[in-house]
Protein backbone atom coordinates (compact mmCIF):
# COMPACT_ATOMS: atom_id res chain seq x y z
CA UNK A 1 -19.00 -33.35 5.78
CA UNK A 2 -21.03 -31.15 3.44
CA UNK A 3 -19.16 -27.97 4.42
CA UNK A 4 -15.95 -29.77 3.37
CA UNK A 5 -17.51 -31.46 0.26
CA UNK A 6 -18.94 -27.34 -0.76
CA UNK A 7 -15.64 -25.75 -0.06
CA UNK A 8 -13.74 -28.65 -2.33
CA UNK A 9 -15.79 -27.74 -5.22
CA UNK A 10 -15.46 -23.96 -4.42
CA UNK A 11 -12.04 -24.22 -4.54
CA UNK A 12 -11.85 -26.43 -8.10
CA UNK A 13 -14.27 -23.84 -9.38
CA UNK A 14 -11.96 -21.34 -8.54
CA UNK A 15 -8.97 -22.70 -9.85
CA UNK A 16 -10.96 -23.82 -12.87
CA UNK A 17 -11.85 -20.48 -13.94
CA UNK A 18 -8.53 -19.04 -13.01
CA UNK A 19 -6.74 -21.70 -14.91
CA UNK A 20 -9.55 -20.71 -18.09
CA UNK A 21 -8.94 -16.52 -17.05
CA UNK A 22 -4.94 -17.45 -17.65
CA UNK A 23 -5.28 -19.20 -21.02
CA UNK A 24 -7.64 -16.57 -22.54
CA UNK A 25 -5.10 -14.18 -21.60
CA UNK A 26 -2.48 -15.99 -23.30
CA UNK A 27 -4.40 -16.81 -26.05
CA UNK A 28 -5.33 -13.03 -26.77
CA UNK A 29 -1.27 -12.17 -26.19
CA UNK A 30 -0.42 -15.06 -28.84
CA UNK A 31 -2.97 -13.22 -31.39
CA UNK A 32 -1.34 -9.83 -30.47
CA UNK A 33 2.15 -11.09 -31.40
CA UNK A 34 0.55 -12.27 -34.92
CA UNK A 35 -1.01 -9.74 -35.58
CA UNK A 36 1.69 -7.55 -34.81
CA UNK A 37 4.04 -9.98 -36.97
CA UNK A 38 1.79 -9.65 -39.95
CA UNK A 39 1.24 -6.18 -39.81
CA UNK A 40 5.16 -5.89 -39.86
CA UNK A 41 5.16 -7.95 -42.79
CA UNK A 42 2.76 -6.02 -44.51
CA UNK A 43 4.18 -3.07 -44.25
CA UNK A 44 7.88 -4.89 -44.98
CA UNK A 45 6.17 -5.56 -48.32
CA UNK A 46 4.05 -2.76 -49.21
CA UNK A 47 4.19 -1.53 -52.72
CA UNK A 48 5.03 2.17 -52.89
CA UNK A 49 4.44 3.10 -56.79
CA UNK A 50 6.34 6.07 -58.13
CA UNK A 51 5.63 8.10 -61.11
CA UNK A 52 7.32 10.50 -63.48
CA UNK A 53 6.26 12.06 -66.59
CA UNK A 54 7.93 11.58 -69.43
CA UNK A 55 8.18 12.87 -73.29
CA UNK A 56 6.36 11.31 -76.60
CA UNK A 57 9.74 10.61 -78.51
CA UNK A 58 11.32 8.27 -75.11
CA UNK A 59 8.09 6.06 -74.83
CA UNK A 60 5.71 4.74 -77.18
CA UNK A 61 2.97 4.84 -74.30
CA UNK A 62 0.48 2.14 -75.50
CA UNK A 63 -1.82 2.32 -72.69
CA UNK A 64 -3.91 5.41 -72.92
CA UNK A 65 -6.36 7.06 -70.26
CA UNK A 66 -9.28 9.17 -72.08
CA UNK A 67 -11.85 12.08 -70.97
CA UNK A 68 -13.88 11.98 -74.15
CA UNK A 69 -15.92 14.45 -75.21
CA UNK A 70 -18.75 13.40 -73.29
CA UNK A 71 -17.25 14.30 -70.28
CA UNK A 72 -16.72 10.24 -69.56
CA UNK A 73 -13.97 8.32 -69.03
CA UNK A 74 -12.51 6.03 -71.47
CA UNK A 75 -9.04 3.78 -71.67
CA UNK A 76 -9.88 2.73 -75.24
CA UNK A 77 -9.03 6.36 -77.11
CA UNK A 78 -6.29 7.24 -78.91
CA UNK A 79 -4.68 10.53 -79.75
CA UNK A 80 -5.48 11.44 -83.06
CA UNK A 81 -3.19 12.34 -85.75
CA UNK A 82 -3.76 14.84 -88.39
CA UNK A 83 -4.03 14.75 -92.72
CA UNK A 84 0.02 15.19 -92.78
CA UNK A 85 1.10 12.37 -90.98
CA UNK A 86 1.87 14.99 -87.27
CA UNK A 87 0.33 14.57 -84.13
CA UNK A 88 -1.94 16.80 -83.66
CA UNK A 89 -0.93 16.66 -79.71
CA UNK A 90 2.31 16.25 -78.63
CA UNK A 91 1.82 13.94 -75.56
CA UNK A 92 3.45 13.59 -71.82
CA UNK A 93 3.43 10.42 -69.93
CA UNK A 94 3.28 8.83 -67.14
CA UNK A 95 5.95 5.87 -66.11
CA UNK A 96 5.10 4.00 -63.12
CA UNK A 97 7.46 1.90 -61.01
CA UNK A 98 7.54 0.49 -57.55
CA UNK A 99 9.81 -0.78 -54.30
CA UNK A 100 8.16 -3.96 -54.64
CA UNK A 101 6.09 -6.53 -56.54
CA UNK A 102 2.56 -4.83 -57.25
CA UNK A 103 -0.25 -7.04 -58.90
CA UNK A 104 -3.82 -6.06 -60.49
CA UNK A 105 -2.79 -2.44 -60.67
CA UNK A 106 -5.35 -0.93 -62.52
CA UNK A 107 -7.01 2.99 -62.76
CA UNK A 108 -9.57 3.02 -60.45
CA UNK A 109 -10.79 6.61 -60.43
CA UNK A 110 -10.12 9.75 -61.99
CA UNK A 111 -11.38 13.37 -60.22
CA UNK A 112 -10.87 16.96 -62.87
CA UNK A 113 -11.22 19.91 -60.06
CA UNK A 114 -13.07 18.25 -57.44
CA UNK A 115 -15.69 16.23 -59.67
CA UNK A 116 -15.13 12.49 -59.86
CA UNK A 117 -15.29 12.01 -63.66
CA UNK A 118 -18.13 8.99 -64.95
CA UNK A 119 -17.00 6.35 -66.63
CA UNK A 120 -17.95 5.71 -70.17
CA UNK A 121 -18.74 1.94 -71.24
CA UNK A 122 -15.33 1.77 -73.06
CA UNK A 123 -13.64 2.30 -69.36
CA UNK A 124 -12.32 -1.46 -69.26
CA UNK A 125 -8.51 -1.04 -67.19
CA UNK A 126 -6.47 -3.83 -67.85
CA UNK A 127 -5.07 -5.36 -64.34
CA UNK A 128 -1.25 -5.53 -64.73
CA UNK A 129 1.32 -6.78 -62.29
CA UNK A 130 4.36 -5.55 -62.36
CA UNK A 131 8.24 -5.48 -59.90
CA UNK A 132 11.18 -3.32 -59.12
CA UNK A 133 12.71 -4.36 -62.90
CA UNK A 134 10.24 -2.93 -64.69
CA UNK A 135 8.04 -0.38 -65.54
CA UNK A 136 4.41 0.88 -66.65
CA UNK A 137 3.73 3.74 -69.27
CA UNK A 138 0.23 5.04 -69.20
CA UNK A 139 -0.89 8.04 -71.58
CA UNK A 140 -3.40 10.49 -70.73
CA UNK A 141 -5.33 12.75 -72.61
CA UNK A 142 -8.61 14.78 -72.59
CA UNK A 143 -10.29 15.54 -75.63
CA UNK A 144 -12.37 18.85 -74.05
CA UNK A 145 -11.87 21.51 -71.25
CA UNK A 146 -13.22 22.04 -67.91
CA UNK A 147 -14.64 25.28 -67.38
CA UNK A 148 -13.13 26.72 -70.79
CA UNK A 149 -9.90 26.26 -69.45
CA UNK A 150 -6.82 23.81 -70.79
CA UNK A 151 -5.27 24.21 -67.48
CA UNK A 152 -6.87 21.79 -64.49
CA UNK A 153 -6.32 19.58 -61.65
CA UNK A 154 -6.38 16.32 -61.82
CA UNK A 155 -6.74 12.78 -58.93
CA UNK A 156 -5.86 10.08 -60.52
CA UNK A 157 -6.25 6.87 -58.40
CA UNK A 158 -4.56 3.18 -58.93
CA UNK A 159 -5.62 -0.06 -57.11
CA UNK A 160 -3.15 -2.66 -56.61
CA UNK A 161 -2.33 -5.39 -54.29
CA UNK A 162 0.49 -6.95 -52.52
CA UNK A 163 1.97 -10.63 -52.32
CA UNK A 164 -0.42 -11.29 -49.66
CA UNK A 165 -3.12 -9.68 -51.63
CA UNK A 166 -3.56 -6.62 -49.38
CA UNK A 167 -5.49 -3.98 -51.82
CA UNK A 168 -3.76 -0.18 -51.23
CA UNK A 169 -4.74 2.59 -53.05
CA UNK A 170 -2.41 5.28 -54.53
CA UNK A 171 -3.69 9.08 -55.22
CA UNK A 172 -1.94 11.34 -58.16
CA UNK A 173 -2.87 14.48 -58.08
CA UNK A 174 -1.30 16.38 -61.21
CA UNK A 175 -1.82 19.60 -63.31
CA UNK A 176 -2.78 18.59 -66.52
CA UNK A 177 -2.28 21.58 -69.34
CA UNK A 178 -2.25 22.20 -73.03
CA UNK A 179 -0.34 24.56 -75.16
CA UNK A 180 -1.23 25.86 -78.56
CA UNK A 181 2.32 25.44 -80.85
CA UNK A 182 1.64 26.17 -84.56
CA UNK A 183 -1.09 23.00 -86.05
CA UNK A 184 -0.42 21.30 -82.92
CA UNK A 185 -0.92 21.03 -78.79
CA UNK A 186 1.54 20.30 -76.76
CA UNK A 187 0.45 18.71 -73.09
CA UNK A 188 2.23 19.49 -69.96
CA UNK A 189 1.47 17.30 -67.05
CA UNK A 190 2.66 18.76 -63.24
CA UNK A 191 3.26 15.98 -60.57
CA UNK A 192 2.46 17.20 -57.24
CA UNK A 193 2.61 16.52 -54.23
CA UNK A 194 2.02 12.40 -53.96
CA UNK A 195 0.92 11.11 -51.05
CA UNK A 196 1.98 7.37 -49.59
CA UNK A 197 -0.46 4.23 -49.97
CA UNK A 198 -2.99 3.59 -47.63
CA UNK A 199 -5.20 0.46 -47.46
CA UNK A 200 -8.50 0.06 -49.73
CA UNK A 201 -10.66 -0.57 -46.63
CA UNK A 202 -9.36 2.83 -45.48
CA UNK A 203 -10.45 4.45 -48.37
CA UNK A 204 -11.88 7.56 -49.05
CA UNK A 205 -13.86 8.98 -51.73
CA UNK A 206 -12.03 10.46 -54.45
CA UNK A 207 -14.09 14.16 -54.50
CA UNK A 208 -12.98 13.78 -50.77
CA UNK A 209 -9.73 13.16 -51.29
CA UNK A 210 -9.01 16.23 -53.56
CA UNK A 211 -9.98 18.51 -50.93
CA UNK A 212 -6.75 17.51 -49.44
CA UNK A 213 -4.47 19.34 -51.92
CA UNK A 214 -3.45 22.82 -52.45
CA UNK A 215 -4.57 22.65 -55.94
CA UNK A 216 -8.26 22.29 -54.82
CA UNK A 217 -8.28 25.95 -53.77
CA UNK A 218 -7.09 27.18 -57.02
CA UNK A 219 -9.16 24.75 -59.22
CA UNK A 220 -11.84 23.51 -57.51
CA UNK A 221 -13.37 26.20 -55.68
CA UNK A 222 -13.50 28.02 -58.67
CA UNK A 223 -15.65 24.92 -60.03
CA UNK A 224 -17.94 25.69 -56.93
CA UNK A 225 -19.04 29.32 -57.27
C-alpha cells in the first residue's frame, strides 16, 4: 500500500514539474516574441538625422555652437560683426532633418582632433523636438585655432530620443576651416563620412569615437606627437 501511495506522488511530482518545465518554456518564448516585436518597432521608428551645410545669406542660423577663446565650449556666442556694419566671418551652417519624429535633440559633445572639448558654464543646449516637415539650423564657430592651424577635425555629437523615448546618439565628424578674404573670414565646413545612430547605452566615448575616422590620422595624430 505504501509502494503504491510513493509511486502516486512520484508520478504527480513528475508531471508537476513537467507541467511547470512546459510553462517556463512558453513563458520565455512569449517574452522572445515581444521582445523581438519591440525591437522591430524600434528600429521601424528610429530617427536617422541628416545634415547639410549651408550658406549665411539662405539661413539666418539663430542657434549658435561656440569654442571660445578659452578653449571651452559655449552655445551662448555670437559671431561678431565689425565697425562697418560686415561680418567679420562669413558663416556655414548646419541644417538638420530626420526620417522621423526626433525629441530632446540637443549637442551633447563636441571633440577638435581627438580632444573632447570642456564645456564652459554658458554651455546650456536647448532640447528641441523636431519631424520629417521641418528642420533645425545650428551655427558653429570657433573663436581660436588648434595647434596654429584654421584647418581641423571636428565630432560633433547630438542626443535625441524616439516616440518611445529610446535615447540614440548621432556622431558628425566634419572639417571645420577658415579662409582669410580681404577684412573678413570666410568658414568652410566638410561633412564626412556620417555614421548611422546607435543607442545611448551603447555609447562610446567621444575621444574614442574619433579614432574611428580617417581624419584622425591626419589631425589627430599630429595633436599626439
Amino acid at each position: 500500500m505504501k509502494n503504491g501511495i510513493s509511486e502516486k506522488w512520484m508520478s504527480f511530482l513528475g508531471s508537476f514539474i513537467g507541467g511547470i518545465m512546459t510553462l517556463a518554456g512558453v513563458v520565455m518564448t512569449i517574452e522572445d516574441q515581444h521582445k523581438e516585436e519591440r525591437e522591430e518597432r524600434r528600429i521601424a521608428n528610429m530617427p536617422v538625422l541628416f545634415f547639410d551645410v549651408m550658406n549665411a545669406s539662405d539661413t539666418n542660423g539663430d542657434r549658435k555652437l561656440t569654442i571660445l577663446e578659452n578653449k571651452r565650449l559655449s552655445t551662448s556666442a555670437f559671431i561678431q560683426i565689425n565697425g562697418k556694419g560686415c561680418l567679420s566671418k562669413i558663416p556655414h551652417f548646419l541644417m538638420i532633418s530626420t526620417n522621423k519624429p526626433a525629441f530632446n535633440l540637443i549637442i551633447d559633445s563636441l571633440a577638435v582632433n581627438g580632444k573632447e572639448v570642456p564645456k564652459d558654464k554658458s554651455f546650456a543646449p536647448m532640447a528641441e523636438s523636431f519631424n520629417e516637415n521641418h528642420h533645425i539650423e545650428l551655427q558653429i564657430d570657433s573663436e581660436i585655432s588648434f595647434n596654429n592651424s584654421i584647418n581641423s577635425f571636428w565630432l560633433l555629437r547630438f542626443r535625441y530620443e524616439d516616440i518611445f523615448q529610446n535615447e540614440y546618439y548621432q556622431d558628425v565628424p566634419l572639417i571645420y576651416e577658415e579662409i582669410m578674404k580681404d577684412i573678413t573670414t570666410e568658414q568652410h565646413i566638410e561633412l564626412r563620412d556620417i555614421k548611422a545612430p546607435v543607442l545611448m547605452k551603447d555609447a562610446k566615448p567621444i575621444e574614442e569615437a574619433c579614432k574611428k575616422y580617417q581624419d584622425y590620422d591626419v589631425f589627430c595624430k599630429k595633436e599626439e606627437k
